[in-house]
C-alpha atoms as a PDB file:
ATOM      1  CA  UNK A   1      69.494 141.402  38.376  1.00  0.00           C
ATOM      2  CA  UNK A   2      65.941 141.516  40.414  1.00  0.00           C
ATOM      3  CA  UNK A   3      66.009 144.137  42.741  1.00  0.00           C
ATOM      4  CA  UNK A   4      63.207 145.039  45.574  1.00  0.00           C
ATOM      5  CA  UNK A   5      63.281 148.864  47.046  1.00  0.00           C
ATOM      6  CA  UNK A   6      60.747 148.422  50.532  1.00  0.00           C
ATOM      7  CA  UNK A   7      60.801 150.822  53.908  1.00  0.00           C
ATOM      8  CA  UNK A   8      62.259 149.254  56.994  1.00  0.00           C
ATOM      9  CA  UNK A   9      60.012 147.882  59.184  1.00  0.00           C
ATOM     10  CA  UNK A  10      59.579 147.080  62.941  1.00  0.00           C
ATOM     11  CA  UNK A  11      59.987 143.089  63.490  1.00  0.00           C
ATOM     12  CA  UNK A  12      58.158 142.633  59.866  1.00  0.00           C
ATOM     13  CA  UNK A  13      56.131 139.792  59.038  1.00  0.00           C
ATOM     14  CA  UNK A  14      57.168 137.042  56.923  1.00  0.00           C
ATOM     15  CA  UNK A  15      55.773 138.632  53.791  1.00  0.00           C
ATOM     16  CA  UNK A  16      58.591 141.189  54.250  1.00  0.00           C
ATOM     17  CA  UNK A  17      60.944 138.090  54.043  1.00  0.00           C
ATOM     18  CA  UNK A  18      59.873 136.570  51.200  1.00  0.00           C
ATOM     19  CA  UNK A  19      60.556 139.549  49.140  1.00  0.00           C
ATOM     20  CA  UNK A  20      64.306 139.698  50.267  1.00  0.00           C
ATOM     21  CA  UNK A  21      64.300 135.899  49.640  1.00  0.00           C
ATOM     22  CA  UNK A  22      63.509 136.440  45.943  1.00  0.00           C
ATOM     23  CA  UNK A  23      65.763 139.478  44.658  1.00  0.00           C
ATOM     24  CA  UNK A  24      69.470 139.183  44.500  1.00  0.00           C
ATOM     25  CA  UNK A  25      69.749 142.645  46.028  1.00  0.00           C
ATOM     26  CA  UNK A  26      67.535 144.247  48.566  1.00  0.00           C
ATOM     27  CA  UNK A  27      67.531 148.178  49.427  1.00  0.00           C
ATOM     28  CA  UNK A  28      65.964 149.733  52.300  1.00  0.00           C
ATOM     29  CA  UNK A  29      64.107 152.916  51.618  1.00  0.00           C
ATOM     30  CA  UNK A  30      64.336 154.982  54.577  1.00  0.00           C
ATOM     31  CA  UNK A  31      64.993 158.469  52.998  1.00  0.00           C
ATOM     32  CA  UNK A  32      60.931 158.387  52.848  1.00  0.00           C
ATOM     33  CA  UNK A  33      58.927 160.494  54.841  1.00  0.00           C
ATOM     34  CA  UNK A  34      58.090 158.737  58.208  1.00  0.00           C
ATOM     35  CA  UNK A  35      54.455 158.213  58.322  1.00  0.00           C
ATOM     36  CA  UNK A  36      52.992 157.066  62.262  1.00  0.00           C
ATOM     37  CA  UNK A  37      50.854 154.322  62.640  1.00  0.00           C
ATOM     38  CA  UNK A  38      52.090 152.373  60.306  1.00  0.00           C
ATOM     39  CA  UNK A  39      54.691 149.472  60.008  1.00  0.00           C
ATOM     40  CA  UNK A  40      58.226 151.267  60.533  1.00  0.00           C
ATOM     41  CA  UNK A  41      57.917 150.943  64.164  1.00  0.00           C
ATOM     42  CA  UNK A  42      55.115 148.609  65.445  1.00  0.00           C
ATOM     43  CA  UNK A  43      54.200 144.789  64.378  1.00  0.00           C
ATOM     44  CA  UNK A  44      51.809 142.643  65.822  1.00  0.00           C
ATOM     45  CA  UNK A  45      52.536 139.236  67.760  1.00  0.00           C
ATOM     46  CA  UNK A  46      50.355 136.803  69.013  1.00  0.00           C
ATOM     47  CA  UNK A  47      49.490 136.747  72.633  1.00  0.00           C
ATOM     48  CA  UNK A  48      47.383 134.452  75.375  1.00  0.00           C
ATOM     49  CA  UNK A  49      44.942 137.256  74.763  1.00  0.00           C
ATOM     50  CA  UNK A  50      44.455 137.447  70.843  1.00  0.00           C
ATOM     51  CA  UNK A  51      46.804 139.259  68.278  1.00  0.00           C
ATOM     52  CA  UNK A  52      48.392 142.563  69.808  1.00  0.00           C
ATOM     53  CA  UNK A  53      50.757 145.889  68.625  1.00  0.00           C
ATOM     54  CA  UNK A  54      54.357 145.849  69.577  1.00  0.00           C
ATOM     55  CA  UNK A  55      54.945 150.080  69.233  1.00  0.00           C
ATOM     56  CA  UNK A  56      58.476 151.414  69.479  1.00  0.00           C
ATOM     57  CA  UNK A  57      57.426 155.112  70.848  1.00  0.00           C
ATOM     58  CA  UNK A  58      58.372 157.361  68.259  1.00  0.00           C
ATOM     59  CA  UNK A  59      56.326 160.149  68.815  1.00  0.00           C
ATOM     60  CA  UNK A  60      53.720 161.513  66.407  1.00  0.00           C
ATOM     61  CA  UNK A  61      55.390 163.847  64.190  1.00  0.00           C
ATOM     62  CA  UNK A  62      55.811 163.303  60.766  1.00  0.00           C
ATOM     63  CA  UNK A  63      57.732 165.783  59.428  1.00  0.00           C
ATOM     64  CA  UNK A  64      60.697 163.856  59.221  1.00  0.00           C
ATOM     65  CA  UNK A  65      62.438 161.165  56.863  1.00  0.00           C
ATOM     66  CA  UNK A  66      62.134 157.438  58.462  1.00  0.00           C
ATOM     67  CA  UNK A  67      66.165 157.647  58.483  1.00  0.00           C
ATOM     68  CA  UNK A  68      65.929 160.618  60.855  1.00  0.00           C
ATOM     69  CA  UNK A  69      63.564 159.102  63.371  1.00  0.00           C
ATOM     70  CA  UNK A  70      65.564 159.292  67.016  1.00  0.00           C
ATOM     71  CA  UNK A  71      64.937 156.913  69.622  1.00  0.00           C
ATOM     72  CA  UNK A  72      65.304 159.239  72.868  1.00  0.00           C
ATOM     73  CA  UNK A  73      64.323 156.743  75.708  1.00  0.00           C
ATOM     74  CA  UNK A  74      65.178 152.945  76.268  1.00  0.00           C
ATOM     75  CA  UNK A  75      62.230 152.401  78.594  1.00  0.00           C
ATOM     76  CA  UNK A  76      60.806 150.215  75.695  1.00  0.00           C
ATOM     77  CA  UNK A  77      63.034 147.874  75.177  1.00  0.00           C
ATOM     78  CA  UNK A  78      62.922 145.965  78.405  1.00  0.00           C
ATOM     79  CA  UNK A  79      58.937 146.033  78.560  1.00  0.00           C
ATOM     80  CA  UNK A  80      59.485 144.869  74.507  1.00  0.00           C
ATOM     81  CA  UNK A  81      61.536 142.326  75.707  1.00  0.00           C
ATOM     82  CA  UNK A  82      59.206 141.086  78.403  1.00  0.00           C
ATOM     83  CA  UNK A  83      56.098 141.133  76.475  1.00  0.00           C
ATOM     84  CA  UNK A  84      57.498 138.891  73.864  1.00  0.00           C
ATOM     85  CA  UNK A  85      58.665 136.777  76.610  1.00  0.00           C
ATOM     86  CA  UNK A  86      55.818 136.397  78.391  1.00  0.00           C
ATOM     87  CA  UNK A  87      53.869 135.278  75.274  1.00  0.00           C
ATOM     88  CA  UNK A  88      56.255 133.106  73.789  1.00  0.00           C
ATOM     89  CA  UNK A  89      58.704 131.413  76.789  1.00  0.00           C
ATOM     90  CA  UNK A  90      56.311 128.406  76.011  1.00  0.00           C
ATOM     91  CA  UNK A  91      56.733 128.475  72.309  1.00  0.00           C
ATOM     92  CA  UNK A  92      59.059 124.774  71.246  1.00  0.00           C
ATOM     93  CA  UNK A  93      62.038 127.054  69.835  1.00  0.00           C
ATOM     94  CA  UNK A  94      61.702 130.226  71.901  1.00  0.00           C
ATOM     95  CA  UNK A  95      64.969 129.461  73.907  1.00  0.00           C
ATOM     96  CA  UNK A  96      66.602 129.132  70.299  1.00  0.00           C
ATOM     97  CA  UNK A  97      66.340 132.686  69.688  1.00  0.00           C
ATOM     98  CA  UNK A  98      66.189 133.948  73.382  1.00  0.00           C
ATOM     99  CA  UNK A  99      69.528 135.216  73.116  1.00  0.00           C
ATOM    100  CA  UNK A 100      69.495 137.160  70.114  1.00  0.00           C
ATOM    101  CA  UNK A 101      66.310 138.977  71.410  1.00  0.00           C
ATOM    102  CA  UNK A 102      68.052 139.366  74.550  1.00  0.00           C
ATOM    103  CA  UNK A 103      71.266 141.306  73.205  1.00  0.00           C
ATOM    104  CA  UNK A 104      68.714 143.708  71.078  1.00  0.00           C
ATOM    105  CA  UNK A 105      66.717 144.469  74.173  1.00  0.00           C
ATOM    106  CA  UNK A 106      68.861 144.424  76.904  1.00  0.00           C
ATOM    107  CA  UNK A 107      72.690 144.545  75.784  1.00  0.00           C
ATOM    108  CA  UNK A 108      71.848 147.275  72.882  1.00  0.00           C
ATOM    109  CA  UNK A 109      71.017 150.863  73.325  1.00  0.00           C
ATOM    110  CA  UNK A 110      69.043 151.907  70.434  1.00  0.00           C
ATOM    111  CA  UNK A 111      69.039 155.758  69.277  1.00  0.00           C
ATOM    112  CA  UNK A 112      67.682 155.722  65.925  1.00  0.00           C
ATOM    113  CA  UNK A 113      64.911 153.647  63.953  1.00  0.00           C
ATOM    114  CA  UNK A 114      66.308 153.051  60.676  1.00  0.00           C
ATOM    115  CA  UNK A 115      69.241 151.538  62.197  1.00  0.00           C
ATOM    116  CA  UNK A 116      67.313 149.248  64.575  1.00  0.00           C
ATOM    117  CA  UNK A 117      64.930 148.009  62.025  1.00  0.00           C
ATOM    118  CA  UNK A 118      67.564 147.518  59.573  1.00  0.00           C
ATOM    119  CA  UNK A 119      69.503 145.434  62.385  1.00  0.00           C
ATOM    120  CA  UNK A 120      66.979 143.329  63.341  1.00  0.00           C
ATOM    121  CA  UNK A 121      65.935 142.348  59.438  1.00  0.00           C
ATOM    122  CA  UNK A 122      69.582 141.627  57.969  1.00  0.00           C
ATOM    123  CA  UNK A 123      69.958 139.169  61.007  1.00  0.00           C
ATOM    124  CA  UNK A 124      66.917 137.505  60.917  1.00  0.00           C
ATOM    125  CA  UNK A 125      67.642 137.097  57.483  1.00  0.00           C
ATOM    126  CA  UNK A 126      71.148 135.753  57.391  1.00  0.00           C
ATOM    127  CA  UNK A 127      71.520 134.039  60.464  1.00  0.00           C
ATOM    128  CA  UNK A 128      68.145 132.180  61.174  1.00  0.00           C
ATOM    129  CA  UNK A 129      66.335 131.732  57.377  1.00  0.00           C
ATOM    130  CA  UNK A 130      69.816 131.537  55.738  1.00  0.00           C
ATOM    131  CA  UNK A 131      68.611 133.954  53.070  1.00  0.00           C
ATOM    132  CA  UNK A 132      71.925 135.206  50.853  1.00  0.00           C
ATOM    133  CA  UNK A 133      70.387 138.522  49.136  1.00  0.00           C
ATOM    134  CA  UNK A 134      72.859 141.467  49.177  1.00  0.00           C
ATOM    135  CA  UNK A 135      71.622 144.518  51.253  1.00  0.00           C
ATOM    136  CA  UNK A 136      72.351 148.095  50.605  1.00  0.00           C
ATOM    137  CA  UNK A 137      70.655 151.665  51.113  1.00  0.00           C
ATOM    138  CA  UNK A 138      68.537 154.169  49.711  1.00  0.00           C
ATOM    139  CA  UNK A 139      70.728 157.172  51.259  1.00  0.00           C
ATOM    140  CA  UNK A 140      74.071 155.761  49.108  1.00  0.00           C
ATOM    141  CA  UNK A 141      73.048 156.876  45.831  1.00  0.00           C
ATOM    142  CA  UNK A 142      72.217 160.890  46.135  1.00  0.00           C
ATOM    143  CA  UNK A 143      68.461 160.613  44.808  1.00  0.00           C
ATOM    144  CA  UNK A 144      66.814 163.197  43.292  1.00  0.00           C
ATOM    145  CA  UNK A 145      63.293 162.288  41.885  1.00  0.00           C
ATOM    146  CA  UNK A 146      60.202 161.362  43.399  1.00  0.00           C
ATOM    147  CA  UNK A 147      57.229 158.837  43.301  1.00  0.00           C
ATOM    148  CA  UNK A 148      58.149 156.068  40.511  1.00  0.00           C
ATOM    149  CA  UNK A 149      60.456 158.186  39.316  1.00  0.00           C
ATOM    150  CA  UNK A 150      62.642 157.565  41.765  1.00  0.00           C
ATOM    151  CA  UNK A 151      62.042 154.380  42.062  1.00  0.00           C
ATOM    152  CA  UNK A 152      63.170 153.725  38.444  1.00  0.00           C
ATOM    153  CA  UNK A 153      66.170 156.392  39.152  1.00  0.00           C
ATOM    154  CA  UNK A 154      67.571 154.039  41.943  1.00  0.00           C
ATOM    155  CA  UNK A 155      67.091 150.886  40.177  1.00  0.00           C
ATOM    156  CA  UNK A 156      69.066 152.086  37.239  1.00  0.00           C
ATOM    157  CA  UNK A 157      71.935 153.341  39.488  1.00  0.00           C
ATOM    158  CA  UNK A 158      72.536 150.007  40.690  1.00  0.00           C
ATOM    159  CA  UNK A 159      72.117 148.146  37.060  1.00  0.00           C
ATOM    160  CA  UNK A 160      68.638 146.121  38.203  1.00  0.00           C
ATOM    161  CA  UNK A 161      67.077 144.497  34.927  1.00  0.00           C
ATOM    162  CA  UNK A 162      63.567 143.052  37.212  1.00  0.00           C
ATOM    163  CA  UNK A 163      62.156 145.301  40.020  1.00  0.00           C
ATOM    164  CA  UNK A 164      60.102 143.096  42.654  1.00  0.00           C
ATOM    165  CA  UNK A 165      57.202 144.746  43.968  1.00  0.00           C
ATOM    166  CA  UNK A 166      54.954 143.924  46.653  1.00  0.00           C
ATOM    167  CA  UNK A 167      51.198 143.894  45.851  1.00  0.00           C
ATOM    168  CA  UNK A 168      50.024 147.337  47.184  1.00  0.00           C
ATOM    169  CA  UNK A 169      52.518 149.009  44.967  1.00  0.00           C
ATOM    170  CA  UNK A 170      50.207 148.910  42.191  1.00  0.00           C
ATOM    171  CA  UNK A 171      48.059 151.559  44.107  1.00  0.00           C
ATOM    172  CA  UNK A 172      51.084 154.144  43.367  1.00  0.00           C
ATOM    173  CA  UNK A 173      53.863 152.539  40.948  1.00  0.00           C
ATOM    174  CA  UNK A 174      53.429 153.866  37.034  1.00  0.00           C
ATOM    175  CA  UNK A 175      54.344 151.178  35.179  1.00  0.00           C
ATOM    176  CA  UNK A 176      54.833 152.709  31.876  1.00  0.00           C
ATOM    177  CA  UNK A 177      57.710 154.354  33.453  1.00  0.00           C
ATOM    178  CA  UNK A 178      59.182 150.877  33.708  1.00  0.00           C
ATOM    179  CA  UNK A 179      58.251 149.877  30.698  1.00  0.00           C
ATOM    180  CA  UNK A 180      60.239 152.466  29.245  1.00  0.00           C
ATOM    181  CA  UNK A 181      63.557 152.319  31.030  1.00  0.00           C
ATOM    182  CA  UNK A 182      63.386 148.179  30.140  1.00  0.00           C
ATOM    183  CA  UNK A 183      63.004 147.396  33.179  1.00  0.00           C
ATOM    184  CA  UNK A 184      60.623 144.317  33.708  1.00  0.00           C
ATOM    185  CA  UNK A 185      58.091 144.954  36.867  1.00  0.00           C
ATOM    186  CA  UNK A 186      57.065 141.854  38.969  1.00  0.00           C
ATOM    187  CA  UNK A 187      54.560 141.682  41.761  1.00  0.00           C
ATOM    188  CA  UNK A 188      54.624 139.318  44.430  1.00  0.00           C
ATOM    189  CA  UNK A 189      52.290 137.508  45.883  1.00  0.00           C
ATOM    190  CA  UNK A 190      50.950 136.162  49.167  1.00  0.00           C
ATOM    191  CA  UNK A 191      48.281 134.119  48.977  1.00  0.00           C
ATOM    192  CA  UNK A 192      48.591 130.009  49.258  1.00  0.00           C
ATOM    193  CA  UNK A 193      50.638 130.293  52.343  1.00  0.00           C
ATOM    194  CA  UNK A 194      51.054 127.296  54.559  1.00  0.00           C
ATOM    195  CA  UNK A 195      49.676 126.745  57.697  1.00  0.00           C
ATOM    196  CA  UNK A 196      52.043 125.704  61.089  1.00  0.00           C
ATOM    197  CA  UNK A 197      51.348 125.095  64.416  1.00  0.00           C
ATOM    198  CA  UNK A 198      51.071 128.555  66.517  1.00  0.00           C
ATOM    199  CA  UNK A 199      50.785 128.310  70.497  1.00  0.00           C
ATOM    200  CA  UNK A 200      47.977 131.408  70.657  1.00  0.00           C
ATOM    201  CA  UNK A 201      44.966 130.491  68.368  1.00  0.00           C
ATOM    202  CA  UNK A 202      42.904 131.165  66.065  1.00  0.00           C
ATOM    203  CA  UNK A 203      45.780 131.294  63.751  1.00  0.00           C
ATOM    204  CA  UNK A 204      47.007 134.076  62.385  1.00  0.00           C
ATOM    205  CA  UNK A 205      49.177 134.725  58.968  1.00  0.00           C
ATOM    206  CA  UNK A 206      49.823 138.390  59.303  1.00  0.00           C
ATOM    207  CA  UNK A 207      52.384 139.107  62.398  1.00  0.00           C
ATOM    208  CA  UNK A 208      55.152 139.422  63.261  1.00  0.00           C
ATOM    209  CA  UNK A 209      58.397 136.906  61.899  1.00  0.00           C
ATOM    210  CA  UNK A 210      59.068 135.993  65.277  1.00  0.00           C
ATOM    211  CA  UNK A 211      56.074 134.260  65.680  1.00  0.00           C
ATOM    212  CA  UNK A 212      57.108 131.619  62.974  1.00  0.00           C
ATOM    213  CA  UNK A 213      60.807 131.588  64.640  1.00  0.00           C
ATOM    214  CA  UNK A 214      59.521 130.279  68.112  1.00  0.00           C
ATOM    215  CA  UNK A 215      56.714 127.839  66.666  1.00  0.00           C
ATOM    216  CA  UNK A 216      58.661 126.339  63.987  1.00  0.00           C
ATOM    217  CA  UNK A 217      62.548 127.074  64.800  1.00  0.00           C
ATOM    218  CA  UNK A 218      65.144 125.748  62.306  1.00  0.00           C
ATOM    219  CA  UNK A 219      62.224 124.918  59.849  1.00  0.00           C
ATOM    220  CA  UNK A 220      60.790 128.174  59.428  1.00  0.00           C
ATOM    221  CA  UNK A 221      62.481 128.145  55.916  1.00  0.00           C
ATOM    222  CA  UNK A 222      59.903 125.576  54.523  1.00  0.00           C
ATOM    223  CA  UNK A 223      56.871 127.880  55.055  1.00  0.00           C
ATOM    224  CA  UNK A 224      58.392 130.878  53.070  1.00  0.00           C
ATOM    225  CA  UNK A 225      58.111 130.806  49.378  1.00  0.00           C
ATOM    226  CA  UNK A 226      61.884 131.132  48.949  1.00  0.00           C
ATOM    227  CA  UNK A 227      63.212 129.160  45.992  1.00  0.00           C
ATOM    228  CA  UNK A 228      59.306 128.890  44.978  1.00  0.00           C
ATOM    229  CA  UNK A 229      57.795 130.697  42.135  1.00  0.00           C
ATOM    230  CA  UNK A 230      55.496 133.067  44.032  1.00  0.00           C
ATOM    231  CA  UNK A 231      55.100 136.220  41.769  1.00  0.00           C
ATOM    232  CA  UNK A 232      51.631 137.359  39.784  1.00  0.00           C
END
């Protein structure tokens, strides 16, 4: 069984996609410290004046697990809301996807991170790039180690033969730890992705998955690398 262990993250790009494309089970991380300016709660999106941050406020703090980040204001998600539409109302599938944006923003009241992120991705990736990985959580299965350690701890509690990496883990995995557990290590990769039509140029690979929803709607499939051999 291929497994991939990532952090959730704030409206991820398609990169983030991919990965859940290509394991047969998919576990979000979020026991992790929270680290600020970083993915969990900002993206960027393409706008009439060049690529631009999304933030979810989460103050600056860090001395806290991503799972225990509280949301304590809404004020953000109606000026989220509004800067996406503003940018994309234009875009040929926008009103595809309006009202899925529009329950998040302004029919949900979010309270914590983890759970918002995690919302957002399992939708995206069932309901609109028909993507059949199973989900589950970090916080199920009482960890105990640290660094690739535990890693290697949770991928053995849940029987994973192939763990799927992204690129920058090799900055920080061990992989003789693998090695010795038998568990095969694979990396993915991102380069060779294809080019489609964006309403904001120059164009831009690295924002936000929405962007590829409203430009290319129902065939935002066929510029993943799901079901295509994409690993180094």
């Amino acid at each position: 069984m291929r497994v991939a262990i990532l952090q959730s993250n704030y409206l991820p790009w398609k990169g983030y996609f991919d990965i859940i494309a290509s394991v047969d089970l998919f576990i979000f991380h979020d026991d992790l410290q929270y680290t600020k300016n970083d993915w969990r709660n900002r993206n960027k999106i393409k706008t009439y004046n060049g690529t631009k941050w999304i933030t979810v406020p989460c103050g600056t703090s860090e001395r806290r697990l991503i799972c225990d980040v509280k949301l304590t204001n809404s004020d953000w998600q109606i000026k989220h809301w509004n800067f996406i539409k503003i940018n994309y109302k234009n875009a040929p599938y926008f009103n595809l996807y309006s009202n899925f944006f529009e329950e998040i923003y302004l029919k949900k009241s979010w309270c914590n991170l983890s759970n918002l992120n995690q919302y957002i991705i399992k939708k995206i990736s069932k309901n609109f790039l028909f993507i059949k990985t199973k989900f589950s959580d970090s916080r199920k299965h009482s960890l105990k180690k640290t660094k690739s350690d535990r890693v290697v701890e949770l991928l053995k509690k849940v029987g994973a033969t192939t763990y799927l990496s992204g690129p920058s883990g090799k900055n920080y995995l061990d992989e003789k730890i693998f090695f010795e557990e038998g568990i095969e290590l694979e990396w993915m990769s991102y380069d060779g992705y294809p080019i489609y039509s964006q309403i904001h140029q120059p164009f831009e690979h690295n924002v936000s998955i929405i962007d590829l929803l409203f430009n290319t709607g129902p065939n935002a499939r066929e510029y993943l690398f799901v079901n295509k051999k994409n690993l180094l």
